[in-house]
PDB file of N, CA and C in Angstrom:
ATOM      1  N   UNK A   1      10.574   6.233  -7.901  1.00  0.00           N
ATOM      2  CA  UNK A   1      10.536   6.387  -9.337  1.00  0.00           C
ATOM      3  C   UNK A   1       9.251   7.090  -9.777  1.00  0.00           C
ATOM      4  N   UNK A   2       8.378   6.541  -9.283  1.00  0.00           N
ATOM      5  CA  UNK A   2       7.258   7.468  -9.320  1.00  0.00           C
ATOM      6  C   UNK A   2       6.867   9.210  -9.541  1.00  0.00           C
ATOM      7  N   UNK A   3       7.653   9.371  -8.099  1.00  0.00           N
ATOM      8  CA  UNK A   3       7.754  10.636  -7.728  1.00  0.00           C
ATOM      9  C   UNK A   3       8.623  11.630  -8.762  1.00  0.00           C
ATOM     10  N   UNK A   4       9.604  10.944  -9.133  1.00  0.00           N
ATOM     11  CA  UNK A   4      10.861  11.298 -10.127  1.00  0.00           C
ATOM     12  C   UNK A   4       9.789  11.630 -11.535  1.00  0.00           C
ATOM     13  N   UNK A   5       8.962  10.469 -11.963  1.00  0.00           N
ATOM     14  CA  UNK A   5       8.339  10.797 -13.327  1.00  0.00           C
ATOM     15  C   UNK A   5       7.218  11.656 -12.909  1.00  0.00           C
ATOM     16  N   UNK A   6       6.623  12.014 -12.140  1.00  0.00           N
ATOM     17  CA  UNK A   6       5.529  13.119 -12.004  1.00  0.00           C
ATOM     18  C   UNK A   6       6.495  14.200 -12.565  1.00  0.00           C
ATOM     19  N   UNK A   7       7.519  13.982 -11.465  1.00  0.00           N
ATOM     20  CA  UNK A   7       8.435  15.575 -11.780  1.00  0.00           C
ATOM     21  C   UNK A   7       8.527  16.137 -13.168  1.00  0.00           C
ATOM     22  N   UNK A   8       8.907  15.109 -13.571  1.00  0.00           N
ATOM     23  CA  UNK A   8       9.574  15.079 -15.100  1.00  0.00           C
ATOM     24  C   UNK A   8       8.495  15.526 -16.012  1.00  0.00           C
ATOM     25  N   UNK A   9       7.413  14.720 -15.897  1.00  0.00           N
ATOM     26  CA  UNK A   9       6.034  14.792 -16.989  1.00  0.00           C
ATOM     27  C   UNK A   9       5.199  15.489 -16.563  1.00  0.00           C
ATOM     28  N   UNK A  10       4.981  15.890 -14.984  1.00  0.00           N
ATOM     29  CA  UNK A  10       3.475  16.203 -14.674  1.00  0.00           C
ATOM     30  C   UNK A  10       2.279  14.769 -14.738  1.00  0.00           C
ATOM     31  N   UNK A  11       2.602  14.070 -15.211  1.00  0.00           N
ATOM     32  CA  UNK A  11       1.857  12.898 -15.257  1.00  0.00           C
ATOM     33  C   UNK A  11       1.626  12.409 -14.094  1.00  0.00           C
ATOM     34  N   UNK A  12       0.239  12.282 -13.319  1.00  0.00           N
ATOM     35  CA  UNK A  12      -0.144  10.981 -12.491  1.00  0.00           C
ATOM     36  C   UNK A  12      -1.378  10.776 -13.026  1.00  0.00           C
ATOM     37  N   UNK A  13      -1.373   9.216 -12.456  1.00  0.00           N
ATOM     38  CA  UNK A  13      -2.779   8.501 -12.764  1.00  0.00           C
ATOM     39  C   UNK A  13      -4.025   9.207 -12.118  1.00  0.00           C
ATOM     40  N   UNK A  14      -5.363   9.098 -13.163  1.00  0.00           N
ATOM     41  CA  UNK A  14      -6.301  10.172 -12.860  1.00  0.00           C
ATOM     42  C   UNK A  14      -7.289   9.046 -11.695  1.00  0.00           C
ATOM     43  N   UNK A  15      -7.747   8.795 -10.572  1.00  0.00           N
ATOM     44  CA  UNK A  15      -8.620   8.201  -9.972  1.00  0.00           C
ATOM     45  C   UNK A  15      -9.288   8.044 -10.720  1.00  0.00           C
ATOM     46  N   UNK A  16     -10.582   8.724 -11.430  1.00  0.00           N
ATOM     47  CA  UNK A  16     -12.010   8.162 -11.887  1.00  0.00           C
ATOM     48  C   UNK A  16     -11.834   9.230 -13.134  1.00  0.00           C
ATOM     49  N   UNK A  17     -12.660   8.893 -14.165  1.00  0.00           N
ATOM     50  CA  UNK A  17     -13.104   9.942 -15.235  1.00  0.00           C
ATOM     51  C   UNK A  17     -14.832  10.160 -15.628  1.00  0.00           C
ATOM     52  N   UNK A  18     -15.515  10.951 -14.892  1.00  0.00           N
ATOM     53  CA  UNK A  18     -17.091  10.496 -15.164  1.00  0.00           C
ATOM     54  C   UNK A  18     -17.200  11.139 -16.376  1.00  0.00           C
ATOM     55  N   UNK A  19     -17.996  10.519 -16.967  1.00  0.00           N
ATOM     56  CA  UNK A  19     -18.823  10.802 -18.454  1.00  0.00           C
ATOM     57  C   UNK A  19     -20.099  11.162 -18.602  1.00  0.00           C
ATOM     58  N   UNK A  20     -20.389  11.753 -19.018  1.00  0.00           N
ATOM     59  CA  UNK A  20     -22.045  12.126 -19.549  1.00  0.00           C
ATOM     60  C   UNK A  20     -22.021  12.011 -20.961  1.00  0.00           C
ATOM     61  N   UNK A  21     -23.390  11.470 -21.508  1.00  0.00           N
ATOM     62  CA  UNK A  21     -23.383  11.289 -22.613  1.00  0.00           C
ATOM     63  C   UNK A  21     -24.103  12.947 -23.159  1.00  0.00           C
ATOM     64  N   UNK A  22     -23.182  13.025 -24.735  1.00  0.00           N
ATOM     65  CA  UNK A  22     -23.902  14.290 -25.171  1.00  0.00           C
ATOM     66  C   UNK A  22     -24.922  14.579 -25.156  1.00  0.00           C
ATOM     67  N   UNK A  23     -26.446  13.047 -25.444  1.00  0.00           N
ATOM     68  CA  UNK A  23     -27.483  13.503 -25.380  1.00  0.00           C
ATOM     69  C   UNK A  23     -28.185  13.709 -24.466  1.00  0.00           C
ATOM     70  N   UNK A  24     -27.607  13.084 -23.111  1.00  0.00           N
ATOM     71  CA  UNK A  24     -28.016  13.960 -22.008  1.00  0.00           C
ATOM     72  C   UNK A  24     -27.738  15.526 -21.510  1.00  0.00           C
ATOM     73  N   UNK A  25     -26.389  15.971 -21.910  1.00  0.00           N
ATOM     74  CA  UNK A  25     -26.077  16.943 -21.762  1.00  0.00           C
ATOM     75  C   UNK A  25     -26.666  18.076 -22.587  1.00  0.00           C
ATOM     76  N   UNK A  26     -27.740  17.370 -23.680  1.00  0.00           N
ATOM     77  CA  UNK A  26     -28.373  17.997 -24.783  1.00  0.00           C
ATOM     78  C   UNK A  26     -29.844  18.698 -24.112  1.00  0.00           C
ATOM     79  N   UNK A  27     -30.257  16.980 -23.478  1.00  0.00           N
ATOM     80  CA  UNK A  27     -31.421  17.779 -22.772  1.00  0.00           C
ATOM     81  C   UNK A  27     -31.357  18.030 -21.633  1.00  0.00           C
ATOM     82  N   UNK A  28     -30.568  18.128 -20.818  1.00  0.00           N
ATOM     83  CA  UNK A  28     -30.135  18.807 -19.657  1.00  0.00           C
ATOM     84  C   UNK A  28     -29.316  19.675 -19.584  1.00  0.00           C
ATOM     85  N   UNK A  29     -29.274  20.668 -20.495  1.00  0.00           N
ATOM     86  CA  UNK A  29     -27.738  21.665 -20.507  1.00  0.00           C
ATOM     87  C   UNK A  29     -27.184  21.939 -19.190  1.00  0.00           C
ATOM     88  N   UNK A  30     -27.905  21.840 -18.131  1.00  0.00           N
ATOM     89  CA  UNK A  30     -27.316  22.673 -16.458  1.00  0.00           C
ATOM     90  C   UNK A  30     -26.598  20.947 -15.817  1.00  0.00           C
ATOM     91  N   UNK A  31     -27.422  19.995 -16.182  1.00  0.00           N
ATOM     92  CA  UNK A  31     -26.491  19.198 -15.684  1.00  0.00           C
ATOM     93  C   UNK A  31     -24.907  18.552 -15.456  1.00  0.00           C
ATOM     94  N   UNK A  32     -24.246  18.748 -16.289  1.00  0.00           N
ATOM     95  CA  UNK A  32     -22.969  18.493 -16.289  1.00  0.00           C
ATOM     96  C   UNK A  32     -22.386  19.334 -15.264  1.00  0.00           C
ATOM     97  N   UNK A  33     -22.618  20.674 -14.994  1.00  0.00           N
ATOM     98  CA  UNK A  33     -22.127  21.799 -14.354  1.00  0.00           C
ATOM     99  C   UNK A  33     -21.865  21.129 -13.106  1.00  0.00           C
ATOM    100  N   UNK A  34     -23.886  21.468 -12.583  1.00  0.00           N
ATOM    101  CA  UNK A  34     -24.478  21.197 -11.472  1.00  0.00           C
ATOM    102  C   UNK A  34     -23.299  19.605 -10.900  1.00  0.00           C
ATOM    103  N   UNK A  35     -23.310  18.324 -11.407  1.00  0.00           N
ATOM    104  CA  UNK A  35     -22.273  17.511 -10.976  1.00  0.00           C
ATOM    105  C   UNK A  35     -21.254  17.456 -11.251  1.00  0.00           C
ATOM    106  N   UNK A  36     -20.512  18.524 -12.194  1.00  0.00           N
ATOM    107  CA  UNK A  36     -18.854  19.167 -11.615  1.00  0.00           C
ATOM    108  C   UNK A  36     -18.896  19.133  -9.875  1.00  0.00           C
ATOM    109  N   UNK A  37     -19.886  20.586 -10.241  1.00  0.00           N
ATOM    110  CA  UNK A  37     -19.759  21.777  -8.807  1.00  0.00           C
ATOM    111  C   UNK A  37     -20.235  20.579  -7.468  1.00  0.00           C
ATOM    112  N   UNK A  38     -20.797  19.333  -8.014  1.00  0.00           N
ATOM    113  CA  UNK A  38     -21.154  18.655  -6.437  1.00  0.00           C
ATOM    114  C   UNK A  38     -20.230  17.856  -6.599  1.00  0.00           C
ATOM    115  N   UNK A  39     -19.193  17.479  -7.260  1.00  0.00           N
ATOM    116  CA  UNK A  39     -18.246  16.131  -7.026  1.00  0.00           C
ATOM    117  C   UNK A  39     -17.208  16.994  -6.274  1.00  0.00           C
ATOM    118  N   UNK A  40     -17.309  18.880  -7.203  1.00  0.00           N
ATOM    119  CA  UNK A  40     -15.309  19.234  -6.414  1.00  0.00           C
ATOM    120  C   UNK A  40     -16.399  19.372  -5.291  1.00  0.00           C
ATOM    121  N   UNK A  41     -17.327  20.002  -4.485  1.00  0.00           N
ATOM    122  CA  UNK A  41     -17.265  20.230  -2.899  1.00  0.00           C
ATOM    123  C   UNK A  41     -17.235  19.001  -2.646  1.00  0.00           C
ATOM    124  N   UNK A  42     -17.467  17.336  -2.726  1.00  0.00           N
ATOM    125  CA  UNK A  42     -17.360  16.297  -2.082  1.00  0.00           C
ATOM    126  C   UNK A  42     -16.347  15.964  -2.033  1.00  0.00           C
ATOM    127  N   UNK A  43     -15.220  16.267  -2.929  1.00  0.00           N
ATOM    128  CA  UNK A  43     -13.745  16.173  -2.794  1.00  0.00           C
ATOM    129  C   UNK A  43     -12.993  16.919  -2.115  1.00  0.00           C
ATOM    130  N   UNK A  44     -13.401  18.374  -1.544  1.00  0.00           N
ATOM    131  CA  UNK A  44     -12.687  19.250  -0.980  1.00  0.00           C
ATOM    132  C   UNK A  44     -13.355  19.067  -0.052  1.00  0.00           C
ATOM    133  N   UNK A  45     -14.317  18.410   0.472  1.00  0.00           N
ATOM    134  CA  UNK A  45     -14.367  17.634   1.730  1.00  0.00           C
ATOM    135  C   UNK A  45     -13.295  16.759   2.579  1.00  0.00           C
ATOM    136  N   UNK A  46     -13.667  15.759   1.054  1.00  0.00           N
ATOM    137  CA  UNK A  46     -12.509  14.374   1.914  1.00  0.00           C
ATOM    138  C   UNK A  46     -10.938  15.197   2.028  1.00  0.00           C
ATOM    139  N   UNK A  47     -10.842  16.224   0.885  1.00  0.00           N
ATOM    140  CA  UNK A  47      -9.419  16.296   0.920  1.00  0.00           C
ATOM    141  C   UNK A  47      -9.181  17.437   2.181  1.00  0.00           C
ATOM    142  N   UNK A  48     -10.266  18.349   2.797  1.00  0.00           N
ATOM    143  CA  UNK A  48      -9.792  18.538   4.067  1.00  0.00           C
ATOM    144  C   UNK A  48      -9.619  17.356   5.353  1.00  0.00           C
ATOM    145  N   UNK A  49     -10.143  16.631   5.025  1.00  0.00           N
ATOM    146  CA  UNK A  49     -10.547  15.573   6.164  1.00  0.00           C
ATOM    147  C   UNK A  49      -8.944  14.890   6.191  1.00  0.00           C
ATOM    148  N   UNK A  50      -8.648  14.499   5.433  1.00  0.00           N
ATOM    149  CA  UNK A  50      -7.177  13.983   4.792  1.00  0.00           C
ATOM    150  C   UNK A  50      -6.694  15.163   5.325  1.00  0.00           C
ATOM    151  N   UNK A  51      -6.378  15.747   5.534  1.00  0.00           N
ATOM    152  CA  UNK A  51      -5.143  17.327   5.249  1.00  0.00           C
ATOM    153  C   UNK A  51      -5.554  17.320   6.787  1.00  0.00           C
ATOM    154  N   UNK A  52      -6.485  17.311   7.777  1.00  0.00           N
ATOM    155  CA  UNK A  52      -6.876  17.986   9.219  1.00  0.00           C
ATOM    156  C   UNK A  52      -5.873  16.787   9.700  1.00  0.00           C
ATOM    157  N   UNK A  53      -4.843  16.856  10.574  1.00  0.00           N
ATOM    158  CA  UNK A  53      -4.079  15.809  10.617  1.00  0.00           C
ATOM    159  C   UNK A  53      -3.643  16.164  12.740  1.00  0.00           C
ATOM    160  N   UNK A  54      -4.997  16.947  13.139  1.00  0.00           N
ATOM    161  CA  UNK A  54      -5.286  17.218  14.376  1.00  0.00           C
ATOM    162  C   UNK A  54      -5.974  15.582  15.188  1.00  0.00           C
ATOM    163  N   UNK A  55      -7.149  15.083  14.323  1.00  0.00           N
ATOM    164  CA  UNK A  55      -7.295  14.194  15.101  1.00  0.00           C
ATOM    165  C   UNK A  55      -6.963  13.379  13.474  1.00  0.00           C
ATOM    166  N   UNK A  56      -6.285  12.294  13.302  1.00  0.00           N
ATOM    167  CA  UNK A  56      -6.323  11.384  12.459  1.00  0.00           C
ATOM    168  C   UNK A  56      -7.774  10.520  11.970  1.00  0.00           C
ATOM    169  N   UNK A  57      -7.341  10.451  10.200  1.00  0.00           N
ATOM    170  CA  UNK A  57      -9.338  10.272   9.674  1.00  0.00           C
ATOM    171  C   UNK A  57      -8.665   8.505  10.050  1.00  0.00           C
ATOM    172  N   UNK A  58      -7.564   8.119   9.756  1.00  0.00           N
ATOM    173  CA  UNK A  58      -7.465   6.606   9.554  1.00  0.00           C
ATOM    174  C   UNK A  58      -5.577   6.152  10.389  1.00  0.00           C
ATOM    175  N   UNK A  59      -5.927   5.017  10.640  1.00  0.00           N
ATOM    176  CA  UNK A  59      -4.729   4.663  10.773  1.00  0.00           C
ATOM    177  C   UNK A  59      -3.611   4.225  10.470  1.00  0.00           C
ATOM    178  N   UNK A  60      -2.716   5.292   9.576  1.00  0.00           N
ATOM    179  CA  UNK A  60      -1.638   5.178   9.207  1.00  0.00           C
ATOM    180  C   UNK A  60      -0.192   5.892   9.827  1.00  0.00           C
ATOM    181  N   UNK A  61       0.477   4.811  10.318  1.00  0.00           N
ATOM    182  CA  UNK A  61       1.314   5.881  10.880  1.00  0.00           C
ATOM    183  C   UNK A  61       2.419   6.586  10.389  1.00  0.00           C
ATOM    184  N   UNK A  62       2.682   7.355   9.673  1.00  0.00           N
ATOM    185  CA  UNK A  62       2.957   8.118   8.860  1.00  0.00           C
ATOM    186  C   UNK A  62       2.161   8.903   7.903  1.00  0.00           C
ATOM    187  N   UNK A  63       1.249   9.052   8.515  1.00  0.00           N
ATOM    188  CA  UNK A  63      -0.296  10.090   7.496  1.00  0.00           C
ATOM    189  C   UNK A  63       0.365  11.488   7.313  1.00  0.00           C
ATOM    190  N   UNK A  64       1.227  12.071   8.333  1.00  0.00           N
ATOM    191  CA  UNK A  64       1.344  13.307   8.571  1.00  0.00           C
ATOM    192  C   UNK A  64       2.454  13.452   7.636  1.00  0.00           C
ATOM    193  N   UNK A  65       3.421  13.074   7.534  1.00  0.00           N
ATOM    194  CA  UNK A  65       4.464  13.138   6.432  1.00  0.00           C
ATOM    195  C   UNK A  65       4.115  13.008   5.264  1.00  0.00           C
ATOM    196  N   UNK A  66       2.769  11.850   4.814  1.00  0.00           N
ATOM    197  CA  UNK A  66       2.534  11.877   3.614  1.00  0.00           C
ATOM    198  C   UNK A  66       1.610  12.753   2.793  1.00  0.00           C
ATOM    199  N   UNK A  67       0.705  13.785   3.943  1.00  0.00           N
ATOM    200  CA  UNK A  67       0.446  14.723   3.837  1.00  0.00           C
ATOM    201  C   UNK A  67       1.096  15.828   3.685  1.00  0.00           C
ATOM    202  N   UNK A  68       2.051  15.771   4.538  1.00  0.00           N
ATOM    203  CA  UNK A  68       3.274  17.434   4.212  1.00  0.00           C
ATOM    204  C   UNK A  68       3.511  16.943   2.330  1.00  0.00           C
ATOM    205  N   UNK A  69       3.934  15.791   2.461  1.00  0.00           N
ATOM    206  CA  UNK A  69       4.598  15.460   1.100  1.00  0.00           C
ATOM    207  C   UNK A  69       3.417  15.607   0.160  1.00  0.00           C
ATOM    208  N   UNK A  70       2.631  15.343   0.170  1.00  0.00           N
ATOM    209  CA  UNK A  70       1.319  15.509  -1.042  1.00  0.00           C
ATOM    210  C   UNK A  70       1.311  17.286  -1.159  1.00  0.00           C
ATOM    211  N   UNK A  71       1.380  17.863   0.135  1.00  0.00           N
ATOM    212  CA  UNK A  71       1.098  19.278  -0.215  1.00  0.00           C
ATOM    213  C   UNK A  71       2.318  19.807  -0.812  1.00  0.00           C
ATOM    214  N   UNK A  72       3.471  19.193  -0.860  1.00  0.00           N
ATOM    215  CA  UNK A  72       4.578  19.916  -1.352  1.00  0.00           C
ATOM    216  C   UNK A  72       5.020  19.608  -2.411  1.00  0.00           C
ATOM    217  N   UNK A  73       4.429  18.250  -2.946  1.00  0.00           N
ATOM    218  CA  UNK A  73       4.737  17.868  -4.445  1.00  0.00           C
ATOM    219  C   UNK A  73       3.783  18.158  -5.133  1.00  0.00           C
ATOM    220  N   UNK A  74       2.112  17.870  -4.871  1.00  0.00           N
ATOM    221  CA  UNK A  74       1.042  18.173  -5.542  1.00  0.00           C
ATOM    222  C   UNK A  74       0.318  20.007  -5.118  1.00  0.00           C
ATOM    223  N   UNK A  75       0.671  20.688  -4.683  1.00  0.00           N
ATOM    224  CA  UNK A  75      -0.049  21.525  -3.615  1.00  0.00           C
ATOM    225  C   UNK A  75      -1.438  21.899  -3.415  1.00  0.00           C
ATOM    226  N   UNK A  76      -0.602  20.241  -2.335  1.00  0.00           N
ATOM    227  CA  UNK A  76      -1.958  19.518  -1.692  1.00  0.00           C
ATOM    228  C   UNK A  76      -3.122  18.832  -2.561  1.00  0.00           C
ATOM    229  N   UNK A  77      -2.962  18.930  -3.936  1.00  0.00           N
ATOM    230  CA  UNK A  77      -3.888  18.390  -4.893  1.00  0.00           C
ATOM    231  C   UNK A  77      -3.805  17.267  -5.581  1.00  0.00           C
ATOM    232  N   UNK A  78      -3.257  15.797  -5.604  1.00  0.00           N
ATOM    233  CA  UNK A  78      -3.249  15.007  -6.535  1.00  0.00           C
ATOM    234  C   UNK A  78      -3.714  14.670  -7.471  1.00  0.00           C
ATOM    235  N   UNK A  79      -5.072  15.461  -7.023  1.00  0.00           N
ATOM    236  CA  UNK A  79      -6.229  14.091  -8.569  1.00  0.00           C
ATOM    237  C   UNK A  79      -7.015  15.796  -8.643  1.00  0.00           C
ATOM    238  N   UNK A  80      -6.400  17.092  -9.479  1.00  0.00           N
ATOM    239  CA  UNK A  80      -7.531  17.971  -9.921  1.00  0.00           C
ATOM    240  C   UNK A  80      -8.505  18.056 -10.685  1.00  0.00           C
ATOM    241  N   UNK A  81      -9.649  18.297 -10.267  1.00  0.00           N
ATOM    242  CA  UNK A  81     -10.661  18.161 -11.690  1.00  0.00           C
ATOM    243  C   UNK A  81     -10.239  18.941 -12.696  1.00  0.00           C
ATOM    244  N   UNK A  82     -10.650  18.909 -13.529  1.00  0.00           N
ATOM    245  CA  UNK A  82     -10.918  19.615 -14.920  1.00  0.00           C
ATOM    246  C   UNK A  82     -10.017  19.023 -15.792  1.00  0.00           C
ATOM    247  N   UNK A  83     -10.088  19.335 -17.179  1.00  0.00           N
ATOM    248  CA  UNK A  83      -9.284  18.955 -18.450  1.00  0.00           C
ATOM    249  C   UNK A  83      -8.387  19.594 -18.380  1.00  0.00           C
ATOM    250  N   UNK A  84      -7.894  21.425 -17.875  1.00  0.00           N
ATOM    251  CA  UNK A  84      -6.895  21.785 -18.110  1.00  0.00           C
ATOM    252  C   UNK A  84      -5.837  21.130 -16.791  1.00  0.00           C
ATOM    253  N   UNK A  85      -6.134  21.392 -15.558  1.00  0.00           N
ATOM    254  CA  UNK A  85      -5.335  20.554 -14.806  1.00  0.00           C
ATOM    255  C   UNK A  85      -4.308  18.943 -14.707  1.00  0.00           C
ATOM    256  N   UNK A  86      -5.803  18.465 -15.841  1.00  0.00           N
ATOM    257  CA  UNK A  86      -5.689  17.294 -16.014  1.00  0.00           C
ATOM    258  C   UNK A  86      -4.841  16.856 -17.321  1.00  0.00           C
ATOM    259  N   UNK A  87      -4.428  17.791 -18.302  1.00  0.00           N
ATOM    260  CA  UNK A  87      -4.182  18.096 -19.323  1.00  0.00           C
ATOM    261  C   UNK A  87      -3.114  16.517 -19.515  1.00  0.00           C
ATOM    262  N   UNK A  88      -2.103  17.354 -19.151  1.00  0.00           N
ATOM    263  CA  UNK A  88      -0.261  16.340 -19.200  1.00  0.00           C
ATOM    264  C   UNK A  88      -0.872  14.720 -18.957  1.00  0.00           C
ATOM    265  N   UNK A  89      -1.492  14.332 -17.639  1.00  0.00           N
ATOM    266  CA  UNK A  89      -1.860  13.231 -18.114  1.00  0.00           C
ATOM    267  C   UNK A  89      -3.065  12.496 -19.026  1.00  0.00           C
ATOM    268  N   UNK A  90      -4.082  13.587 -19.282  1.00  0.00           N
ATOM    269  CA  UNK A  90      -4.903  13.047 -20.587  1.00  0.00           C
ATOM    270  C   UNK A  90      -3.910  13.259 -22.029  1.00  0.00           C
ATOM    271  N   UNK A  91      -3.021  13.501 -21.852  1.00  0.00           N
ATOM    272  CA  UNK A  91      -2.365  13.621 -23.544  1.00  0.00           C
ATOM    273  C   UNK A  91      -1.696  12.656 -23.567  1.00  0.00           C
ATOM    274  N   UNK A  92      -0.854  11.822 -22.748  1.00  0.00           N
ATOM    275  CA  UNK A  92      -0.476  10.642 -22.104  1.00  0.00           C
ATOM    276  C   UNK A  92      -1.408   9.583 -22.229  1.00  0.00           C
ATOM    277  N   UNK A  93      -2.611   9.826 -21.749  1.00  0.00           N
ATOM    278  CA  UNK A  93      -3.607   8.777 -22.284  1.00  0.00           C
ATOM    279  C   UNK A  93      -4.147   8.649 -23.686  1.00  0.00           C
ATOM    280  N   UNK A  94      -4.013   9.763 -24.522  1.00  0.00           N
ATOM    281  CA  UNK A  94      -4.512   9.479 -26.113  1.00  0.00           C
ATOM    282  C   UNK A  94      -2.817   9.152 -26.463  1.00  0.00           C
ATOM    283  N   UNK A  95      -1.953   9.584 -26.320  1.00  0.00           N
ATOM    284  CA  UNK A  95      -0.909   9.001 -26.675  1.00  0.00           C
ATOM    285  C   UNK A  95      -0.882   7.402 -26.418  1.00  0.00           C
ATOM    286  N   UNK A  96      -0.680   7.021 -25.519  1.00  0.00           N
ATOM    287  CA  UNK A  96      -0.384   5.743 -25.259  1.00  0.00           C
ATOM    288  C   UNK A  96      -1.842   4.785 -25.647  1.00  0.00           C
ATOM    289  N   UNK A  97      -2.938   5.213 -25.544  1.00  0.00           N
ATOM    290  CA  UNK A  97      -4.109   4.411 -26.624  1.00  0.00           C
ATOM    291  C   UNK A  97      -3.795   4.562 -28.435  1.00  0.00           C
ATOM    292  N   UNK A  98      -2.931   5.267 -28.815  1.00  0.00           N
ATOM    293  CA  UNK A  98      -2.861   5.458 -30.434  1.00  0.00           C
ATOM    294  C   UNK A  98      -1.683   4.649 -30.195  1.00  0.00           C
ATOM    295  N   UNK A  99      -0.661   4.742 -29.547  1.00  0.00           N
ATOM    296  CA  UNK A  99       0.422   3.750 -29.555  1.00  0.00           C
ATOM    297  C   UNK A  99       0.269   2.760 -29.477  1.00  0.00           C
ATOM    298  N   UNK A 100      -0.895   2.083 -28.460  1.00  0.00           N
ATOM    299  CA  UNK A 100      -0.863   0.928 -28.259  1.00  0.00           C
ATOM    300  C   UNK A 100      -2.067   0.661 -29.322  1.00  0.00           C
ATOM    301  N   UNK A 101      -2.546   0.820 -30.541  1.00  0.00           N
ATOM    302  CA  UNK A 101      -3.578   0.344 -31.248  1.00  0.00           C
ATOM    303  C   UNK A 101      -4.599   0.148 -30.682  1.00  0.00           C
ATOM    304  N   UNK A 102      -5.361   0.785 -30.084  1.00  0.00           N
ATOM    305  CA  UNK A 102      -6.354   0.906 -29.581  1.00  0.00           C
ATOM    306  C   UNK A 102      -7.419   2.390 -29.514  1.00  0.00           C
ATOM    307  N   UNK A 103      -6.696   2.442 -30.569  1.00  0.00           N
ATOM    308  CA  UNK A 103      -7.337   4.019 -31.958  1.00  0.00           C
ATOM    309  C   UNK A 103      -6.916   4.162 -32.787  1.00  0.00           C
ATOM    310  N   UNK A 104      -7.256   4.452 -33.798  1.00  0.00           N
ATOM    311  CA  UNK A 104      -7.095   4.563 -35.110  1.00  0.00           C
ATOM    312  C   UNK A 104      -5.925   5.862 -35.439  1.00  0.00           C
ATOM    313  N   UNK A 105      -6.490   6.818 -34.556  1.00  0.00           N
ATOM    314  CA  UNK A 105      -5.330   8.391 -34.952  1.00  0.00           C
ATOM    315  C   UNK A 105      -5.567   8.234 -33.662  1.00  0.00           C
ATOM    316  N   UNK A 106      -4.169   9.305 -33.344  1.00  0.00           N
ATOM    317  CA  UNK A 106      -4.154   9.993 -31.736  1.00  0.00           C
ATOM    318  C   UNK A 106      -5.517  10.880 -31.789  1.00  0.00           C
ATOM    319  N   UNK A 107      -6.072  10.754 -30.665  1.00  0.00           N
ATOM    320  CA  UNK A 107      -6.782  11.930 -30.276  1.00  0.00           C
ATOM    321  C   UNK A 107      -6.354  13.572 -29.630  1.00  0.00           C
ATOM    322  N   UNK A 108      -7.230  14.145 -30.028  1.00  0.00           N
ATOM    323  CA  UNK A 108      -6.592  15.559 -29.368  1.00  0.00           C
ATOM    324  C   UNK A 108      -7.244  15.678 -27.896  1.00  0.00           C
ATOM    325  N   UNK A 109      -6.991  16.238 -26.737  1.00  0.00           N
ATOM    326  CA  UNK A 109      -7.365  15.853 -25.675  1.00  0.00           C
ATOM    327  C   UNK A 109      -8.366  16.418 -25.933  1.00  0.00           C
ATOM    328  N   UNK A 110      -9.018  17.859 -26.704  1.00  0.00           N
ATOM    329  CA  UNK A 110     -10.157  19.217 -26.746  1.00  0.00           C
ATOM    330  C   UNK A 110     -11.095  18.215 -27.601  1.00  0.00           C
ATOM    331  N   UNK A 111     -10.709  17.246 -28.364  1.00  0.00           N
ATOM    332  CA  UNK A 111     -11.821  16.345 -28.941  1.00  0.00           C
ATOM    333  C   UNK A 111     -12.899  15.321 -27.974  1.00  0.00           C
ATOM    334  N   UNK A 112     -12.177  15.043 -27.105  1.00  0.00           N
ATOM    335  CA  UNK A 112     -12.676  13.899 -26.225  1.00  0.00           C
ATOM    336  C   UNK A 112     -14.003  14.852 -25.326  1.00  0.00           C
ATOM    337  N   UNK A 113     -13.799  16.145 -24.564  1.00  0.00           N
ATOM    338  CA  UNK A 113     -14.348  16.808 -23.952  1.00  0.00           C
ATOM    339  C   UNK A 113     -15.073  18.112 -24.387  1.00  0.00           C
ATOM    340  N   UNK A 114     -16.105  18.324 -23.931  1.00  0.00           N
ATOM    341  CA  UNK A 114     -17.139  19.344 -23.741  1.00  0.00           C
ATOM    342  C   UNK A 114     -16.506  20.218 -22.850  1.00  0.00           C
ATOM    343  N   UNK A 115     -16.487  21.443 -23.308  1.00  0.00           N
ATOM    344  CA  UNK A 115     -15.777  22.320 -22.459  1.00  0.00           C
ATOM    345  C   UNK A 115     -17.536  23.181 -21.892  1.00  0.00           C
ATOM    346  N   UNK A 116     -17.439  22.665 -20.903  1.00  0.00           N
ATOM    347  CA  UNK A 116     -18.655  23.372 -20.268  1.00  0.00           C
ATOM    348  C   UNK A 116     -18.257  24.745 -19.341  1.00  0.00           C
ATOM    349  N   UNK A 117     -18.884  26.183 -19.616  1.00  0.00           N
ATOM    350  CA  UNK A 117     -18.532  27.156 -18.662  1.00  0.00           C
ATOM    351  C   UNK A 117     -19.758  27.384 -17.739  1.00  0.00           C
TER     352      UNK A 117
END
């Protein structure tokens, strides 16, 4: 069922969401970047390490199938950084926080985030 509602929505659950506060990002303008650019290479680490399925990282037996399958439903990406990747399920999340009363108005997803280039 899972698999069925990704299809449908694009929606999966996001692992982590880090935050910086604006006024750090005020007096640090390079910082936010700088720990984008070091979280995706620490992730495109693990996620080769996961994907190298020559010597196994852990013991599951069925790693290799659930790898073909991650690359063929996600390609190879489950959890992408950024807001636009991330889009379908952050609109899902201000939706379902305004639904469930736990905001006042829906949020727009471009409100919540700093679009840093």
């Amino acid at each position: 069922m899972e698999l069925q509602y990704f299809k449908r929505t694009r929606v999966f659950p996001i692992m982590h969401l880090v935050v910086v506060k604006r006024e750090t990002h005020e007096k640090h303008p390079g910082f936010a970047q700088a720990l984008f650019t070091a979280l995706k290479q620490s992730r495109k680490l693990a996620l080769e390490r996961l994907m190298d399925v020559s010597s196994l990282q852990c013991m599951l037996p069925w790693l290799t199938q659930d790898v073909e399958e991650i690359n063929e439903v996600f390609g190879g990406d489950p959890w992408p950084y950024g807001v636009e990747a991330s889009r379908p399920t952050l609109e899902a999340l201000t939706r379902y926080l305004h639904d469930q009363g736990m905001t006042a108005k829906k949020m727009l997803v471009d409100e919540l985030f700093l679009q840093v280039k």
